[in-house]
Protein backbone atom coordinates (compact mmCIF):
# COMPACT_ATOMS: atom_id res chain seq x y z
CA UNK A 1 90.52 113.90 71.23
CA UNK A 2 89.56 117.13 69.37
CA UNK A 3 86.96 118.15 71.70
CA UNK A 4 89.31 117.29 74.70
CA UNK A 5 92.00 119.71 73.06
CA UNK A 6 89.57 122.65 72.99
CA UNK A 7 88.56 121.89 76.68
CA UNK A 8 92.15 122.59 77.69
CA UNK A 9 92.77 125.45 75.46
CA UNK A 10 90.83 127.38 77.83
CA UNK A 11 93.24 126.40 80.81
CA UNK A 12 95.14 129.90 81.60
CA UNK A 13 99.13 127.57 80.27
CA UNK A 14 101.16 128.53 78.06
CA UNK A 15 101.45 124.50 76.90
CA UNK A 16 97.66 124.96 76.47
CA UNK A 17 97.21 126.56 73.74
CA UNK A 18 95.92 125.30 70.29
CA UNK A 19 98.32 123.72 69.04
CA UNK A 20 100.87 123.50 71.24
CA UNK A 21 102.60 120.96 73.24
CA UNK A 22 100.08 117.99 72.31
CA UNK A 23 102.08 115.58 74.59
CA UNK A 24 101.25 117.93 78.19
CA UNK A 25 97.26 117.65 76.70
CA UNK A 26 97.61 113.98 76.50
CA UNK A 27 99.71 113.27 79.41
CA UNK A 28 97.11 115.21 81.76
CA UNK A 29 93.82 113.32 79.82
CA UNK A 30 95.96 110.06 80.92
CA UNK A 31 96.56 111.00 84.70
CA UNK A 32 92.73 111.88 84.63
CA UNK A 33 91.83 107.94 83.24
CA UNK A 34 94.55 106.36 85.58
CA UNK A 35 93.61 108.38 88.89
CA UNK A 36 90.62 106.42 89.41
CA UNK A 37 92.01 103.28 88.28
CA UNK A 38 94.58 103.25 90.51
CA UNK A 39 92.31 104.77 93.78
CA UNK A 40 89.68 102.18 93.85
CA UNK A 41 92.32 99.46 93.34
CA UNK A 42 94.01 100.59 96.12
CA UNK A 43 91.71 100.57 98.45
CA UNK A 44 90.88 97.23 98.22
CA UNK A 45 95.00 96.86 98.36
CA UNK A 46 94.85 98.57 101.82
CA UNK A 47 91.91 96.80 103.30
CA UNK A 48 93.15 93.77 102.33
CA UNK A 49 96.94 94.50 103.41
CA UNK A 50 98.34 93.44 100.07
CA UNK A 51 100.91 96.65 99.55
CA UNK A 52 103.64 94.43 99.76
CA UNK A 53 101.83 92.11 97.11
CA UNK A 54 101.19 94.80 94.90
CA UNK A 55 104.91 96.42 95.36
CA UNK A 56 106.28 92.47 94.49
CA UNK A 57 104.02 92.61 90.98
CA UNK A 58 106.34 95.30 89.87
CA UNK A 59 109.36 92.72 90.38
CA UNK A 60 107.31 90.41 88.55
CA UNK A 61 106.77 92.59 85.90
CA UNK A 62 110.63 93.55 85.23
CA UNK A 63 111.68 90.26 84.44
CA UNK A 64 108.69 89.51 82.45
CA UNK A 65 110.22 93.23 80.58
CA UNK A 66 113.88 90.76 80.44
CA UNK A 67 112.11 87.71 79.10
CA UNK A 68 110.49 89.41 76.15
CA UNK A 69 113.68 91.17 75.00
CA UNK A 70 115.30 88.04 75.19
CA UNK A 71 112.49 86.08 73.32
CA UNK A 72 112.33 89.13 70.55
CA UNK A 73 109.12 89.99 71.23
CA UNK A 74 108.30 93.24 69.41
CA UNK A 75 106.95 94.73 72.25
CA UNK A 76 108.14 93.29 75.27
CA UNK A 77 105.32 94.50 77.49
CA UNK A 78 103.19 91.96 76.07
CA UNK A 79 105.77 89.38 77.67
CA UNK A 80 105.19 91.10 81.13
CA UNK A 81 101.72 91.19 81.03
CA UNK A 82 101.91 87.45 80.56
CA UNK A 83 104.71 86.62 83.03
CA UNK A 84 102.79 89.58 85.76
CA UNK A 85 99.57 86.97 84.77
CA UNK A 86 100.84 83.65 86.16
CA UNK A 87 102.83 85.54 88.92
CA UNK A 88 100.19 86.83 90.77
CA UNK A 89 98.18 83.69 90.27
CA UNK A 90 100.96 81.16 91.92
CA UNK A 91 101.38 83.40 94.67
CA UNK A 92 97.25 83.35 94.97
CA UNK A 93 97.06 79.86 94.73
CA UNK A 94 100.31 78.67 97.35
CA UNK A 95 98.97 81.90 99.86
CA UNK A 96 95.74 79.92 99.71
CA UNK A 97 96.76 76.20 99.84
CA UNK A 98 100.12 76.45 102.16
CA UNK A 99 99.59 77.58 105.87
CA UNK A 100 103.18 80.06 105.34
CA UNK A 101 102.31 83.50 106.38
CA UNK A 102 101.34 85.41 103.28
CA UNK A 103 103.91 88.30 103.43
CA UNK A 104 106.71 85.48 103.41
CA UNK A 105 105.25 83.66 99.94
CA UNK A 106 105.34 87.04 98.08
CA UNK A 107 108.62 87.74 99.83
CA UNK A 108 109.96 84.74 98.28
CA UNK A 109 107.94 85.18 94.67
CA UNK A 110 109.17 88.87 94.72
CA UNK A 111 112.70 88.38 95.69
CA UNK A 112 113.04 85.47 93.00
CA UNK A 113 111.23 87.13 90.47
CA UNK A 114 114.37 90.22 90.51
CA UNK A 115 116.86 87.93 90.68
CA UNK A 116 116.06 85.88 88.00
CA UNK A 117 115.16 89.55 85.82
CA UNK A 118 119.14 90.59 86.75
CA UNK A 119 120.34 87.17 86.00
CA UNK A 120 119.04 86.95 82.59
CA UNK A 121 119.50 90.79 81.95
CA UNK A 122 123.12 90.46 82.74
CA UNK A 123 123.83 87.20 80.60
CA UNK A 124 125.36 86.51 77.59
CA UNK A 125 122.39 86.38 75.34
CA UNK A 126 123.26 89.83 73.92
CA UNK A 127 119.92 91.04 73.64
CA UNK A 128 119.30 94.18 75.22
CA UNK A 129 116.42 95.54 76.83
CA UNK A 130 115.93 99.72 77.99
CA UNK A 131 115.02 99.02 81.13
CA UNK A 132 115.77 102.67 82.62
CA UNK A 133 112.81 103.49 80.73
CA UNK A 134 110.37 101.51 82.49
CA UNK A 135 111.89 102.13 86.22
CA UNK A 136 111.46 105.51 85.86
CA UNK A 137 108.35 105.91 83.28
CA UNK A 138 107.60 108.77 81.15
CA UNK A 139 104.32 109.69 81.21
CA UNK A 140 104.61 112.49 78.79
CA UNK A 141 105.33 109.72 76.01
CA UNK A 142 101.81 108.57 76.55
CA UNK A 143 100.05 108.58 72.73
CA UNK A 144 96.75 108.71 71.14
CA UNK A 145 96.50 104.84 71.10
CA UNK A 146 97.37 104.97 74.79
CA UNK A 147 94.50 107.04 76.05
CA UNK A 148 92.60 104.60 73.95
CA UNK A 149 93.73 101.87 76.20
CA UNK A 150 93.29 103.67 79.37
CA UNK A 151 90.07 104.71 78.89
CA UNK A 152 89.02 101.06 78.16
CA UNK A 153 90.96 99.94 81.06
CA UNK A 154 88.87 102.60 83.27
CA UNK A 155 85.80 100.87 81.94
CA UNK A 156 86.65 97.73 82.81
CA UNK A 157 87.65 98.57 86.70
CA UNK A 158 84.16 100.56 86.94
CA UNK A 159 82.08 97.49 85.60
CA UNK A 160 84.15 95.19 87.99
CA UNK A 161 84.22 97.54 90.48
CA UNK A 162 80.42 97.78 89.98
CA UNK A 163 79.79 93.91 90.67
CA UNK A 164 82.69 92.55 92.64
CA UNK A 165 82.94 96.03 95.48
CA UNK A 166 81.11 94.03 98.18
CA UNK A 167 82.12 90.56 98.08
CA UNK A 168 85.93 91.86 98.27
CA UNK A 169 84.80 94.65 101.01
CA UNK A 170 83.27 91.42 102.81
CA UNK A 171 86.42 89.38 102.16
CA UNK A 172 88.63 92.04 103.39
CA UNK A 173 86.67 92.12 106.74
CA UNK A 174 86.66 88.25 107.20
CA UNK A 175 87.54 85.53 104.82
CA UNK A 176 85.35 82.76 106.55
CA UNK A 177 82.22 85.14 106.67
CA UNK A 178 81.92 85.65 102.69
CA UNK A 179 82.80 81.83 102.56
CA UNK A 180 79.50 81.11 104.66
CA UNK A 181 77.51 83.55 102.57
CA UNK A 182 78.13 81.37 99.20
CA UNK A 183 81.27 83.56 98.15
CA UNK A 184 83.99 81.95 96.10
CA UNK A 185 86.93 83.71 98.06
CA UNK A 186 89.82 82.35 96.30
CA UNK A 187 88.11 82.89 92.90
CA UNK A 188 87.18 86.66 93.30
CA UNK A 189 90.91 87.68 94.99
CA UNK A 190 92.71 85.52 91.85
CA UNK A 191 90.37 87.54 89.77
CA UNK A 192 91.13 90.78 91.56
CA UNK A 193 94.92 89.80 91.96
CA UNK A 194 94.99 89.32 88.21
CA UNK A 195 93.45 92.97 87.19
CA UNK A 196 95.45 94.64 89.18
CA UNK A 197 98.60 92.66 88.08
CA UNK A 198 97.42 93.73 84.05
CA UNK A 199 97.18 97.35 85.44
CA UNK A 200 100.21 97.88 87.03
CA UNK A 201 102.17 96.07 84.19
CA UNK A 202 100.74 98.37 81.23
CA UNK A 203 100.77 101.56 83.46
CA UNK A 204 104.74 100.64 83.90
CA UNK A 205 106.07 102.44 80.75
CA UNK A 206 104.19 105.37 82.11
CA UNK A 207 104.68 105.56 85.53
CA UNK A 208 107.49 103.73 86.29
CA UNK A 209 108.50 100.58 88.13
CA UNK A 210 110.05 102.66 90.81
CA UNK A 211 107.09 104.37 92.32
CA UNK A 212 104.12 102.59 90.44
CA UNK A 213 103.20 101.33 93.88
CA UNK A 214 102.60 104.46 96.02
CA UNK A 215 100.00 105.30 93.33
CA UNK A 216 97.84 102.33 94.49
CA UNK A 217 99.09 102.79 98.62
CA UNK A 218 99.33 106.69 99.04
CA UNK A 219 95.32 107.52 97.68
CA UNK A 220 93.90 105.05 99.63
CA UNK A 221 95.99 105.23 103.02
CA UNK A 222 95.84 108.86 102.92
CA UNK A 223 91.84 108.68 102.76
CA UNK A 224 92.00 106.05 105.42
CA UNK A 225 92.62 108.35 107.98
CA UNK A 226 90.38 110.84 107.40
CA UNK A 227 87.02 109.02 106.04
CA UNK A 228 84.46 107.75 108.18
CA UNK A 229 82.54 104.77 105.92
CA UNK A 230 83.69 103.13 102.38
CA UNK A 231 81.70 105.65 99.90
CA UNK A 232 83.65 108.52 102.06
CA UNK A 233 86.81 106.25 101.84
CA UNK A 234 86.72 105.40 97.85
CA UNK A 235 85.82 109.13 97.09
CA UNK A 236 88.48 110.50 99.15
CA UNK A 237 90.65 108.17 96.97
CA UNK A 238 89.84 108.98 94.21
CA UNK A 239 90.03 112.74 94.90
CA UNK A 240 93.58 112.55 96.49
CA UNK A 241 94.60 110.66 93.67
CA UNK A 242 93.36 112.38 91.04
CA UNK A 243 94.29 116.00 92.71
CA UNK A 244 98.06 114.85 93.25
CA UNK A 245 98.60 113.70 89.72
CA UNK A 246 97.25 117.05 88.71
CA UNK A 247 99.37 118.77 90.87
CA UNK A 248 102.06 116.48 90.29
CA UNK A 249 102.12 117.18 86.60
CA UNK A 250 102.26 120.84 86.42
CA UNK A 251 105.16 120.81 88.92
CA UNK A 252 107.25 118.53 86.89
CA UNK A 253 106.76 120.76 83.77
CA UNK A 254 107.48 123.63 85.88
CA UNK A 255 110.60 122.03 87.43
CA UNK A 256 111.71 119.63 84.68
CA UNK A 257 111.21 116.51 86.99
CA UNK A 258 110.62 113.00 86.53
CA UNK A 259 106.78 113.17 86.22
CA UNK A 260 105.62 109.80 88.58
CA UNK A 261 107.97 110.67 91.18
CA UNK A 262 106.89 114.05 91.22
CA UNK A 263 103.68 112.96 91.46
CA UNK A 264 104.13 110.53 94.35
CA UNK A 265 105.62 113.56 96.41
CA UNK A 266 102.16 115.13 96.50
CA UNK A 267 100.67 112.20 97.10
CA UNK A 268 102.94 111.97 100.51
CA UNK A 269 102.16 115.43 101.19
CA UNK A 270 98.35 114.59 100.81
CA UNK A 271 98.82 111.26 103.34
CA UNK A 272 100.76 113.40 105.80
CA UNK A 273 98.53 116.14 106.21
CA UNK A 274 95.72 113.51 106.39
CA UNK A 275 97.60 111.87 109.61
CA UNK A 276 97.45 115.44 111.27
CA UNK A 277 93.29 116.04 110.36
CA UNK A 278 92.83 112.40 111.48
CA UNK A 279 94.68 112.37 114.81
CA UNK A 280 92.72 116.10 115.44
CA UNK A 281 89.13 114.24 114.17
């Protein structure tokens, strides 16, 4: 962390300075881990049309937040991870077994997953849970420990990404194809469902439940429309994401917004000027 501070010192901010304002240094190391995270997760989101899956996790996630509070878990998180676990692997296995239209499962899955989060949070049990914090996030809050955890996180994504990037580029194309090359198509989506699940659950306190889902959409549709093959596509990504977050968090110290949603902005900015270079291309 010591040779990342001096790195920044040399950026031309007053928050830069030695010093000074360790939470901006960390915040931006932590936008630079999740950036990539998020891009080449969400590309595989778009191809596959899951945004509505991966907006529905977030549901799942909240009343996984309700449960642990309730249970007295220390840190309730833990309780969502869990809970944002076996969501996204019923709604794998009944999308794969039942012949209902996907988008109506998760409808269902999501929709009963937030009721049953504002039934319990509004019951008796007196136990009381800061939710506001986690539907809005606070990136700024992010800690030594943290960037710990996202930099192992952004290990594990590149090693998977690494070995699993053309069976679920295959699967996204056609289902039955990578099932007649030898590929285990429910396995590698549950496993792929699972991770990204995990992700958006820890990057909740963060980013925030509200807008944790245009950071896996936005990157990815925005390089849709401009890129020409999937190395152009994931790089594009990953460069639109990594660019509004940036962007995103120098504005919100500049402005005194809510970080995420400041960063989602520029990511809308980024996916509208892409629709005008991609109708002109």
């Amino acid at each position: 962390m010591n040779v990342w501070y001096q790195i920044v010192s040399i950026l031309p901010f007053e928050w830069a300075q030695p010093g000074r304002m360790m939470f901006m240094k960390n915040a931006l190391l932590a936008i630079i881990l999740l950036a990539p995270v998020f891009a080449l997760l969400g590309t595989m989101i778009v191809n596959n049309r899951m945004a509505f899956f991966s907006d529905a996790l977030g549901h799942g996630a909240f009343t996984g937040l309700v449960i642990g509070g309730i249970l007295g878990f220390i840190t309730p998180m833990w309780a969502a991870v869990l809970f944002s676990i076996v969501f996204s692997t019923l709604v794998t296995i009944i999308r794969f077994r039942s012949g209902m239209s996907p988008d109506t499962i998760i409808g269902v899955f999501s929709s009963t997953a937030v009721a049953l989060g504002l039934f319990l949070a509004t019951g008796g049990s007196g136990q009381a849970v800061r939710l506001s914090t986690f539907l809005v996030g606070d990136i700024l809050s992010i800690g030594k420990n943290d960037i710990v955890l996202l930099l192992g996180v952004l290990i594990i994504v590149l090693v998977l990404w690494a070995l699993y990037f053309n069976r679920l580029l295959l699967i996204s194309i056609s289902a039955s194809l990578a099932r007649s090359r030898g590929f285990r198509v429910f396995r590698d989506e549950l496993l792929f469902t699972i991770l990204v699940a995990v992700i958006v659950t820890v990057s909740m306190p963060w980013i925030g439940l509200l807008v944790i889902n245009s950071f896996l959409v936005l990157p990815a549709a925005a390089s849709r429309n401009v890129s020409s093959g999937s190395r152009q596509y994931t790089a594009f990504a990953v460069g639109v994401s990594l660019l509004s977050g940036i962007i995103g968090l120098f504005v919100s110290y500049s402005l005194n917004t809510a970080t995420g949603a400041t960063i989602v902005l520029v990511m809308a900015l980024f996916f509208f000027v892409s629709m005008g270079v991609g109708r002109k291309g």
